[in-house]
N, C-alpha and C. Protein backbone atom coordinates (compact mmCIF):
# COMPACT_ATOMS: atom_id res chain seq x y z
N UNK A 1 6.98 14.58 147.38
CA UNK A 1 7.06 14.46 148.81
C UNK A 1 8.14 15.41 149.30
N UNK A 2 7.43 16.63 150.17
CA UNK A 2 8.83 17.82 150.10
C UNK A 2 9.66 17.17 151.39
N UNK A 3 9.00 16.54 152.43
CA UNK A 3 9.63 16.32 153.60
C UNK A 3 10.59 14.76 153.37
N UNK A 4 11.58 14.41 153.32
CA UNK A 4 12.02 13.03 152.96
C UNK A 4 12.25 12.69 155.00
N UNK A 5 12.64 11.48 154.95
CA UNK A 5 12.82 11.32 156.39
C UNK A 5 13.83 10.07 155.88
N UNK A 6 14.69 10.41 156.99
CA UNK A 6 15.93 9.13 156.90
C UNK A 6 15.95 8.40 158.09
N UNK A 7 16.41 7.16 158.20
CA UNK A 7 16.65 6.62 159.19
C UNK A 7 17.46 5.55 158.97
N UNK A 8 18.62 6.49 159.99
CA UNK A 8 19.84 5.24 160.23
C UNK A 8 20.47 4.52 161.20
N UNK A 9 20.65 2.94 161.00
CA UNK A 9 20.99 2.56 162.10
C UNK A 9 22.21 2.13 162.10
N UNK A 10 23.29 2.84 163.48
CA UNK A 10 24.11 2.54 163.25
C UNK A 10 24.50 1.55 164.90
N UNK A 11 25.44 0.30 164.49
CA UNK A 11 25.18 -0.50 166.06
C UNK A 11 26.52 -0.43 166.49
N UNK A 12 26.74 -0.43 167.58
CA UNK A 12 28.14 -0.41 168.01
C UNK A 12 28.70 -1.65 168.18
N UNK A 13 30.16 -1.05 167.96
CA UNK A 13 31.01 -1.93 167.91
C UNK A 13 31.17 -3.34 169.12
N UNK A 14 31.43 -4.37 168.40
CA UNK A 14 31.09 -5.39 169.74
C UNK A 14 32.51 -5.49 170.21
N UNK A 15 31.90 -5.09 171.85
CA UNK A 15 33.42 -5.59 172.42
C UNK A 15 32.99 -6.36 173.74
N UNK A 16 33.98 -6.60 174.35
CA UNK A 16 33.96 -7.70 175.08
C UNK A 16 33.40 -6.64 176.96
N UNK A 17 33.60 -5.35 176.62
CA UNK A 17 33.45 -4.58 177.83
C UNK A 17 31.80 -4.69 178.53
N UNK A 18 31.75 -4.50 179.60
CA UNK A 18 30.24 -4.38 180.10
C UNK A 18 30.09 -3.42 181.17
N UNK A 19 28.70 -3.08 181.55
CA UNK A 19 28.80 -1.73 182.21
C UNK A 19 28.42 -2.05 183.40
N UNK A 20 28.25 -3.78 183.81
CA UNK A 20 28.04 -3.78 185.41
C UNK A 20 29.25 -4.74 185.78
N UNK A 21 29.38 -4.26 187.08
CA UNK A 21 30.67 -4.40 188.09
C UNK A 21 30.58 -5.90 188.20
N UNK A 22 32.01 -6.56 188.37
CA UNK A 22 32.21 -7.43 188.43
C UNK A 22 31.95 -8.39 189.85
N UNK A 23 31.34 -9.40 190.12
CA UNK A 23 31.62 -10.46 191.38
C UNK A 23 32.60 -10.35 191.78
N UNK A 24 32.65 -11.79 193.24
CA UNK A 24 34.09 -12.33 193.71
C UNK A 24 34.63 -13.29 192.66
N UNK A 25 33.86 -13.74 192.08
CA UNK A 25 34.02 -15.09 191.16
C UNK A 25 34.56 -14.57 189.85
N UNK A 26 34.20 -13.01 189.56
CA UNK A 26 35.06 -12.77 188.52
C UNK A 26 34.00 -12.74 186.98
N UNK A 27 32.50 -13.12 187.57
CA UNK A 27 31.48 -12.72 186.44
C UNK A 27 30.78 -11.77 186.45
N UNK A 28 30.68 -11.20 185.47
CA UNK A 28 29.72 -9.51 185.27
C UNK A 28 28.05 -10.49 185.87
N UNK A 29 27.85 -9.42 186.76
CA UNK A 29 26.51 -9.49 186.58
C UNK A 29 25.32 -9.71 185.61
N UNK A 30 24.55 -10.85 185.93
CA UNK A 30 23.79 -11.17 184.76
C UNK A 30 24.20 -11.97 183.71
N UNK A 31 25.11 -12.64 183.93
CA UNK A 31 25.79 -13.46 183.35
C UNK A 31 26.18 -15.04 183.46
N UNK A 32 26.00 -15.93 183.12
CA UNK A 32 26.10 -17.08 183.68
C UNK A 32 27.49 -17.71 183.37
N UNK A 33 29.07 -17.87 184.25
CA UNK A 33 29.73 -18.50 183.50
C UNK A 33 29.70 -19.67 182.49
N UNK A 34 28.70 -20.65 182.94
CA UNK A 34 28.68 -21.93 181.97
C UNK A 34 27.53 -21.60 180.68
N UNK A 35 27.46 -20.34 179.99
CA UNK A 35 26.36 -20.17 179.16
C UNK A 35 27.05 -20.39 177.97
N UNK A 36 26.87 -21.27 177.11
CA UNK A 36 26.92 -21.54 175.96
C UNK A 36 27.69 -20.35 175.17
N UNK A 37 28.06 -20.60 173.99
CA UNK A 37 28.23 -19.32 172.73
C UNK A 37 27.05 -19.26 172.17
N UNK A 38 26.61 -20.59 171.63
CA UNK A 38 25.27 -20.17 170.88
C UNK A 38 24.31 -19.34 171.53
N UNK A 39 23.65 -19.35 172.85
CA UNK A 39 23.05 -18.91 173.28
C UNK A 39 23.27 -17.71 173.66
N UNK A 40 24.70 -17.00 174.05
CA UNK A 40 24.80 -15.33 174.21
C UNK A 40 24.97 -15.06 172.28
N UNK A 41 24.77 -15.81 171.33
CA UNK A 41 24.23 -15.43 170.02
C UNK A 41 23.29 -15.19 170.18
N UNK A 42 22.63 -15.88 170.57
CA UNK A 42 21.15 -16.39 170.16
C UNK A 42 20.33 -14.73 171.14
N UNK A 43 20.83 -14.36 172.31
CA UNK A 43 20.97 -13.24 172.93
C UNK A 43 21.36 -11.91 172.39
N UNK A 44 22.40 -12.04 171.60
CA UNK A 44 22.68 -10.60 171.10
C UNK A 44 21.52 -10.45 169.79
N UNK A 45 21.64 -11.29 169.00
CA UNK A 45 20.76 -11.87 167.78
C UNK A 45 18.68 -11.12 168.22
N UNK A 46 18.88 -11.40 169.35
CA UNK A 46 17.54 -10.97 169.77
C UNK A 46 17.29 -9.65 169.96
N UNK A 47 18.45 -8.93 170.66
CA UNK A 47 18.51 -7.48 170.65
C UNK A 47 18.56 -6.93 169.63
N UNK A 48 19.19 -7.43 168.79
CA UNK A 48 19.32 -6.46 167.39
C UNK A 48 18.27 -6.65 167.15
N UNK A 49 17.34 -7.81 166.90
CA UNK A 49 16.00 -7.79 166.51
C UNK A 49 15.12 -6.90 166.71
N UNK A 50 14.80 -6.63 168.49
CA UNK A 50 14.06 -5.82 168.73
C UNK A 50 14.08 -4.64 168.15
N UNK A 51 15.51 -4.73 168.51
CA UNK A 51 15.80 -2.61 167.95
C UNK A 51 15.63 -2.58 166.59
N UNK A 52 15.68 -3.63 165.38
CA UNK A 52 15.00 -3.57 164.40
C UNK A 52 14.01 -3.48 164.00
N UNK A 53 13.07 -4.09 164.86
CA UNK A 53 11.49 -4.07 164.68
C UNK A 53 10.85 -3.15 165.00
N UNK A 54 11.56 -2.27 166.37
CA UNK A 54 11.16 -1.05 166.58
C UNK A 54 11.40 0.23 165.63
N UNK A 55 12.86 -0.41 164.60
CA UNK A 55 12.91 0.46 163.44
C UNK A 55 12.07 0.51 162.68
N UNK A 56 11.48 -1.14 162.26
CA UNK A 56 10.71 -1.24 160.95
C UNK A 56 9.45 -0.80 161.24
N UNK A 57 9.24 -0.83 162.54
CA UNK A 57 7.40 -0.81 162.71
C UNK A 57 7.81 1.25 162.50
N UNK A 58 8.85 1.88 162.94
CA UNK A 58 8.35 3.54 162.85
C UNK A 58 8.42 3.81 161.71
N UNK A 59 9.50 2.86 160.66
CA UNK A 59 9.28 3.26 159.12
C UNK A 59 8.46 3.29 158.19
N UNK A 60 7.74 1.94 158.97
CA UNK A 60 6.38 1.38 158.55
C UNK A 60 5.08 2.35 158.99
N UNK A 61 5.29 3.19 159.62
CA UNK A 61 4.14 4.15 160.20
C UNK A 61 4.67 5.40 158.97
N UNK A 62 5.49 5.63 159.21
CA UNK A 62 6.09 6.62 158.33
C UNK A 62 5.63 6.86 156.92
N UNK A 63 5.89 5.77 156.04
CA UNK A 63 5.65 4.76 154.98
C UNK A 63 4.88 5.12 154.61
N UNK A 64 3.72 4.41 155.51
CA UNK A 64 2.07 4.55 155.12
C UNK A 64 1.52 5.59 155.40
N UNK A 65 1.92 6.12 156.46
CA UNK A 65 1.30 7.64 156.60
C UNK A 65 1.69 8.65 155.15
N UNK A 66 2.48 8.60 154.54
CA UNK A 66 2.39 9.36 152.75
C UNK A 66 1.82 8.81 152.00
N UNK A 67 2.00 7.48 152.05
CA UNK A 67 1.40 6.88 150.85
C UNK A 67 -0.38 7.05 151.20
N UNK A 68 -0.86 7.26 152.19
CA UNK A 68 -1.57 7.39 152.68
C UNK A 68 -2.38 8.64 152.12
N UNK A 69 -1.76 9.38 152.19
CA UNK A 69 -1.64 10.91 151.54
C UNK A 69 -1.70 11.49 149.96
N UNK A 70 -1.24 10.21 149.56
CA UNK A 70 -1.08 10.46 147.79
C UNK A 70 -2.35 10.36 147.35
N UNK A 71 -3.75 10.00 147.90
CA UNK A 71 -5.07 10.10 147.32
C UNK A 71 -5.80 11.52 147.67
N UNK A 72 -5.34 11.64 148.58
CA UNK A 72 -5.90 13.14 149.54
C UNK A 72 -5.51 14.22 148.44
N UNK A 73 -3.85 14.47 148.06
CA UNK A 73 -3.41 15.44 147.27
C UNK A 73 -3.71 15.03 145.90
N UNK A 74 -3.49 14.20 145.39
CA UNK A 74 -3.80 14.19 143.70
C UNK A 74 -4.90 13.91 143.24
N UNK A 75 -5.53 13.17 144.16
CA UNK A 75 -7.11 12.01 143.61
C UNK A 75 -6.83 10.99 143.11
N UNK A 76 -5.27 10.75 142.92
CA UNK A 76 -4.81 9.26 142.27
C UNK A 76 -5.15 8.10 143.47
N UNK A 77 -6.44 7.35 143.09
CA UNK A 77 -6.72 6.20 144.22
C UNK A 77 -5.95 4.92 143.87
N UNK A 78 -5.73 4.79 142.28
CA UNK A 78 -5.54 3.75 142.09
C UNK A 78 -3.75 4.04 142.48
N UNK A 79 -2.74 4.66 142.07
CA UNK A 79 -1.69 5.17 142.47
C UNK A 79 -1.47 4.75 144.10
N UNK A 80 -2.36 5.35 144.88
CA UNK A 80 -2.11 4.69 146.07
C UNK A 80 -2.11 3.38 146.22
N UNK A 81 -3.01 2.92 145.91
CA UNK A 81 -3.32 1.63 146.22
C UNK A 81 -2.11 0.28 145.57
N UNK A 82 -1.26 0.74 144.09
CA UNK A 82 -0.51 0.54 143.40
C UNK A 82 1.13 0.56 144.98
N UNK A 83 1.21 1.94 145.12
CA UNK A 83 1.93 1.99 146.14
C UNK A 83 2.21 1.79 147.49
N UNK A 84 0.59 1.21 148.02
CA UNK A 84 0.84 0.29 149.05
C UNK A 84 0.63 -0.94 148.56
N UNK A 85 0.73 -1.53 147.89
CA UNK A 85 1.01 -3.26 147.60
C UNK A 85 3.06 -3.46 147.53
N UNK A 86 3.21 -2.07 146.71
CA UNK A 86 4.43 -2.55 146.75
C UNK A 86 5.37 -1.92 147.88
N UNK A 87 4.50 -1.40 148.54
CA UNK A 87 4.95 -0.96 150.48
C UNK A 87 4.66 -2.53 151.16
N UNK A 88 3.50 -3.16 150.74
CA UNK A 88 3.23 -4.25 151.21
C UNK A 88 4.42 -5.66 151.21
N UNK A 89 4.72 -5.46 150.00
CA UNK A 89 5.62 -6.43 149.58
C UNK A 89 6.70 -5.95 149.65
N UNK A 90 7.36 -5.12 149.94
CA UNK A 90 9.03 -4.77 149.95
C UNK A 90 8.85 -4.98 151.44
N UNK A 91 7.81 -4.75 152.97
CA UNK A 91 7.98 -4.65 154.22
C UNK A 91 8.16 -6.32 154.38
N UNK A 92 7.37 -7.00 153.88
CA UNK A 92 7.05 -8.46 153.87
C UNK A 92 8.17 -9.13 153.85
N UNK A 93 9.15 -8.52 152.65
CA UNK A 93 10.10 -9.28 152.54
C UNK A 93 11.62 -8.85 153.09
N UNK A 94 11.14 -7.95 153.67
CA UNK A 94 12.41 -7.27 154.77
C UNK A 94 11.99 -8.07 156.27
N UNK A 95 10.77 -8.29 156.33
CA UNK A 95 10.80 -8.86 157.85
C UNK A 95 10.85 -10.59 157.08
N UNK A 96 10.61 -11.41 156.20
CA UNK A 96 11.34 -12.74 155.88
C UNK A 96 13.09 -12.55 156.36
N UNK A 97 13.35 -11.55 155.71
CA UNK A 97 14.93 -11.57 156.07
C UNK A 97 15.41 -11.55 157.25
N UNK A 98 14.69 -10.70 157.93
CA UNK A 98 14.79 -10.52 159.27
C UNK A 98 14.42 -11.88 160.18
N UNK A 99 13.88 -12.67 159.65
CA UNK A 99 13.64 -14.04 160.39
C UNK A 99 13.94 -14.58 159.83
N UNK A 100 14.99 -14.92 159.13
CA UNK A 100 15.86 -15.65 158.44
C UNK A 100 17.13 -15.45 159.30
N UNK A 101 17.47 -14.55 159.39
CA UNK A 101 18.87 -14.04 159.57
C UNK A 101 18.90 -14.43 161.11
N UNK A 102 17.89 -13.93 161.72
CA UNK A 102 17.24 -14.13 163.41
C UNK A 102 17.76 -15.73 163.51
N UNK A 103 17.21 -16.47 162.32
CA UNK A 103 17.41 -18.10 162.75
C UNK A 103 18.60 -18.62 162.45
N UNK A 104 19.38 -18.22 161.32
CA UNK A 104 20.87 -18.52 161.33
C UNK A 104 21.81 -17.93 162.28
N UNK A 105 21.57 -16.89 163.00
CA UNK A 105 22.03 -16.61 164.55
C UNK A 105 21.93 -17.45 165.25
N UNK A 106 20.83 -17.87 165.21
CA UNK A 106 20.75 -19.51 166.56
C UNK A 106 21.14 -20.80 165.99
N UNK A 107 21.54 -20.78 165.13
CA UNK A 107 21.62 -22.26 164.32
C UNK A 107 21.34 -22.80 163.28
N UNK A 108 21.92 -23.76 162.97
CA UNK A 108 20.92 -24.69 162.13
C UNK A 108 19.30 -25.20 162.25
N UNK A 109 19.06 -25.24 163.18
CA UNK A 109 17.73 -25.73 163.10
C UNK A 109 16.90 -24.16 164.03
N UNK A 110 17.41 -23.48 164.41
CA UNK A 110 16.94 -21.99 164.03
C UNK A 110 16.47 -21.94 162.50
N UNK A 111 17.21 -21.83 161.75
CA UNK A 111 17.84 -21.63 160.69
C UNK A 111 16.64 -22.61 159.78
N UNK A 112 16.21 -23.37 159.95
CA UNK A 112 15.21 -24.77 159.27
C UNK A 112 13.85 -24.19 159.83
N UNK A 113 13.74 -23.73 160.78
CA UNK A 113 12.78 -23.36 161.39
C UNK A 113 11.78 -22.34 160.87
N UNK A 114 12.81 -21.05 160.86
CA UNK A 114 12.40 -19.60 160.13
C UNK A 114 12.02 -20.04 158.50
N UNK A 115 13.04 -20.70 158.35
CA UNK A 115 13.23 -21.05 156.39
C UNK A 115 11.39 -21.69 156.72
N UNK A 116 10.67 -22.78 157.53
CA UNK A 116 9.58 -22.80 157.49
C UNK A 116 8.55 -22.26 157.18
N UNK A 117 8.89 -21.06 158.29
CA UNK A 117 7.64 -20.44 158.58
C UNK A 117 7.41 -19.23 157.63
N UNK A 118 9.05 -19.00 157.04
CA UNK A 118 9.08 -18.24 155.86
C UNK A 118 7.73 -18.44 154.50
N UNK A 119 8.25 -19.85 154.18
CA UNK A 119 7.82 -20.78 153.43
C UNK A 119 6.25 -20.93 153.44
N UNK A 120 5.81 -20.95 154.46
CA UNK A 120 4.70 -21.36 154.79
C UNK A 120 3.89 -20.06 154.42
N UNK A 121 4.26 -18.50 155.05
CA UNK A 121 3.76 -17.44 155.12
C UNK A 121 3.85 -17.24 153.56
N UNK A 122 5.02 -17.20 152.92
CA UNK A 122 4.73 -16.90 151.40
C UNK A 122 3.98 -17.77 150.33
N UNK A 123 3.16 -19.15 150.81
CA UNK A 123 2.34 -19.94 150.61
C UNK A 123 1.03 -19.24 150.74
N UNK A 124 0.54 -19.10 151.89
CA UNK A 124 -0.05 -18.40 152.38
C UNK A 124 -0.18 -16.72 151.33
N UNK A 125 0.22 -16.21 151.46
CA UNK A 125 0.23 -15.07 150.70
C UNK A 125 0.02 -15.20 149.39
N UNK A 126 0.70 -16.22 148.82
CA UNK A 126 0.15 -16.84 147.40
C UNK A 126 -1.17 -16.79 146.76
N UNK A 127 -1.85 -17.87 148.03
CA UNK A 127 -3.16 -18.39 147.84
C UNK A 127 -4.29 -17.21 147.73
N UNK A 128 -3.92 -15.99 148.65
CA UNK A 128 -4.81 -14.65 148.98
C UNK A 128 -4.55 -14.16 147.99
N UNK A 129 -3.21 -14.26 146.84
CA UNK A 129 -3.04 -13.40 145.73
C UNK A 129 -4.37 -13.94 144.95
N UNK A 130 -4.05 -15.61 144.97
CA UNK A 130 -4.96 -16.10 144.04
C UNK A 130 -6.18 -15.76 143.75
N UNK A 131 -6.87 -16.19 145.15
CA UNK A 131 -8.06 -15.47 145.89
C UNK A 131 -8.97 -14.09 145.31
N UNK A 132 -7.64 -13.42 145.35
CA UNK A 132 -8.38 -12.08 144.92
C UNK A 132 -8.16 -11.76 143.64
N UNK A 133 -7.37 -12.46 142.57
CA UNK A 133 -7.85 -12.29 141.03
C UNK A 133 -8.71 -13.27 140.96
N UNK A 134 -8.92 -13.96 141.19
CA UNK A 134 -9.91 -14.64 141.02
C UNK A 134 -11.81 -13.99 141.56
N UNK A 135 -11.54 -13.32 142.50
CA UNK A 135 -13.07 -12.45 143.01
C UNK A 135 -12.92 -11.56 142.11
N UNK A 136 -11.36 -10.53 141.76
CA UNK A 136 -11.67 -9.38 140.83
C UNK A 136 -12.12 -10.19 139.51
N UNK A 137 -11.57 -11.08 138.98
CA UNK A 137 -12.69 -11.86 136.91
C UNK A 137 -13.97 -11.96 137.77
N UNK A 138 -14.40 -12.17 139.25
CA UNK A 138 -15.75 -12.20 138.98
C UNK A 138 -16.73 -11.39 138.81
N UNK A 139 -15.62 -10.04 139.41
CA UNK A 139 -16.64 -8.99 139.80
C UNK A 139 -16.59 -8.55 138.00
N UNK A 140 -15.08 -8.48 137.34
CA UNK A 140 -15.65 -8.04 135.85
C UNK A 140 -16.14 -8.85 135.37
N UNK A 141 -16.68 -10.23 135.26
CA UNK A 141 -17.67 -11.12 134.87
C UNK A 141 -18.93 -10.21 134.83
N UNK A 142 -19.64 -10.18 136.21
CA UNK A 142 -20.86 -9.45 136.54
C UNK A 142 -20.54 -8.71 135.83
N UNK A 143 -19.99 -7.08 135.70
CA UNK A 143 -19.78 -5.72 135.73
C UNK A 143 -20.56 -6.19 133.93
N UNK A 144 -19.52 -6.87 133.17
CA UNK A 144 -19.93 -7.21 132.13
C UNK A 144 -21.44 -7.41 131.44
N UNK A 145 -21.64 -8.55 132.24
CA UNK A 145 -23.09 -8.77 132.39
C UNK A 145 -24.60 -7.38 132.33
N UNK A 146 -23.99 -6.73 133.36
CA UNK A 146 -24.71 -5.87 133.77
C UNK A 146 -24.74 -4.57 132.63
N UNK A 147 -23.60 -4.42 132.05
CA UNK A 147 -23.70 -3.44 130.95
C UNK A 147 -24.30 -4.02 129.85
N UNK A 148 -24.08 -5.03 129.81
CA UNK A 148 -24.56 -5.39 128.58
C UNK A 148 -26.49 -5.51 128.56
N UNK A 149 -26.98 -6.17 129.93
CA UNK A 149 -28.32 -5.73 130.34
C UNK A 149 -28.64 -4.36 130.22
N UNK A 150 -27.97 -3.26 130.45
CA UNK A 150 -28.47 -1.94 130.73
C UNK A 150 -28.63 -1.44 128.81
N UNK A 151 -27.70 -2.38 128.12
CA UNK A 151 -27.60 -1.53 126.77
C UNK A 151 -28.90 -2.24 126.27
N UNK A 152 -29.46 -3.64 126.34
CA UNK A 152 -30.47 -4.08 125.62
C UNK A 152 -31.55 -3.12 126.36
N UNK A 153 -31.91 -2.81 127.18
CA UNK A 153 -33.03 -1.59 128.37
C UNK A 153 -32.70 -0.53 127.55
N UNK A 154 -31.56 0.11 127.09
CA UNK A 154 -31.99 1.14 126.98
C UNK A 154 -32.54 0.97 125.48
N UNK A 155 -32.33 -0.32 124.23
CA UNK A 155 -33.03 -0.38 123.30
C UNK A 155 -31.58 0.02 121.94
N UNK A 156 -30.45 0.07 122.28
CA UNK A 156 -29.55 0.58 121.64
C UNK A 156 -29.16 -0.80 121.26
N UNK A 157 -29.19 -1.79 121.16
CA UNK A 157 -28.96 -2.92 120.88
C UNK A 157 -28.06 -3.26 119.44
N UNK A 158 -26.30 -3.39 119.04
CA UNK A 158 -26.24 -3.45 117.75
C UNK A 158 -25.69 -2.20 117.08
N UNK A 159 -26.58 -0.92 117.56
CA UNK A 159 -26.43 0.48 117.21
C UNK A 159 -25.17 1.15 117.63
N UNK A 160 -24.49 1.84 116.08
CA UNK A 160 -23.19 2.61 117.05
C UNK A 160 -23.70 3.75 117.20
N UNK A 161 -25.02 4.38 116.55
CA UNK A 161 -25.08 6.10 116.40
C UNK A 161 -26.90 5.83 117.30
N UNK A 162 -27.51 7.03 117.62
CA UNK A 162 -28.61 7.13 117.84
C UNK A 162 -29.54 7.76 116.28
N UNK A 163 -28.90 7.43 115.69
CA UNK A 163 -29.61 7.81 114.37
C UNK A 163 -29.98 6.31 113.37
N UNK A 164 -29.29 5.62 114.16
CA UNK A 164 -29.45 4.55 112.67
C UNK A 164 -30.61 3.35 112.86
């Protein structure tokens, strides 16, 4: 891959400054004095999110657009296909983290919540693993089958040479 591509995120420093002008009362705009801590967490926690997701989804275009590519240049299909499962599963488990981390920002029961749906999705993903070794023994079941029909047809039955 001659072209590499980087991407870094770097977030600024948190400070207490803001860029709209203050009331009579002495609160920045957009701001509610009686707002919780958890909740301007639960607020910043969300922004980083976005701007993460907007990271992961261009890396994720990025990503697949080469791996995408590795059948085009070599003819290696199975290679690709090898390298998007484990594009599949390294993205999978960067966005678990990412909703993990999202829910211990808001809390504990943030925090119980994500751990759920985590849970649930890698359940889920399980069962489709299952799923599909289980269709691939069937398809080499058949495949099996079928060669072994084509060798009694052609009459070679037993035979290692066409001479014997």
């Amino acid at each position: 891959m001659a072209n590499p591509y980087h991407i870094k995120i770097e977030l600024p420093p948190e400070t207490q400054q803001s860029a709209m002008a203050e009331t009579q009362s002495g609160n920045v705009g957009g701001e509610q004095s009686g707002g919780s801590i958890s909740s301007q967490l639960a607020v910043k926690a969300a922004k980083r999110l976005v701007s993460f997701a907007a990271v992961k989804s261009t890396a994720d275009n990025l990503i697949s657009y080469k791996i995408s590519q590795v059948s085009l240049e070599t003819g290696a299909t199975e290679y690709e296909q090898r390298m998007s499962t484990i594009h599949s599963i390294v993205s999978d488990s960067i966005g678990a983290g990412a909703t993990l981390a999202m829910g211990a920002a808001t809390g504990p029961v943030g925090f119980t919540m994500a751990a759920i749906g985590v849970v649930s999705s890698g359940i889920s993903k399980l069962i489709n693993i299952i799923q599909k070794d289980e269709t691939l023994r069937k398809q080499q079941s058949l495949e099996d089958v079928s060669i072994g029909m084509q060798t009694i047809r052609a009459g070679t039955t037993g035979r290692r040479g066409a001479n014997q």
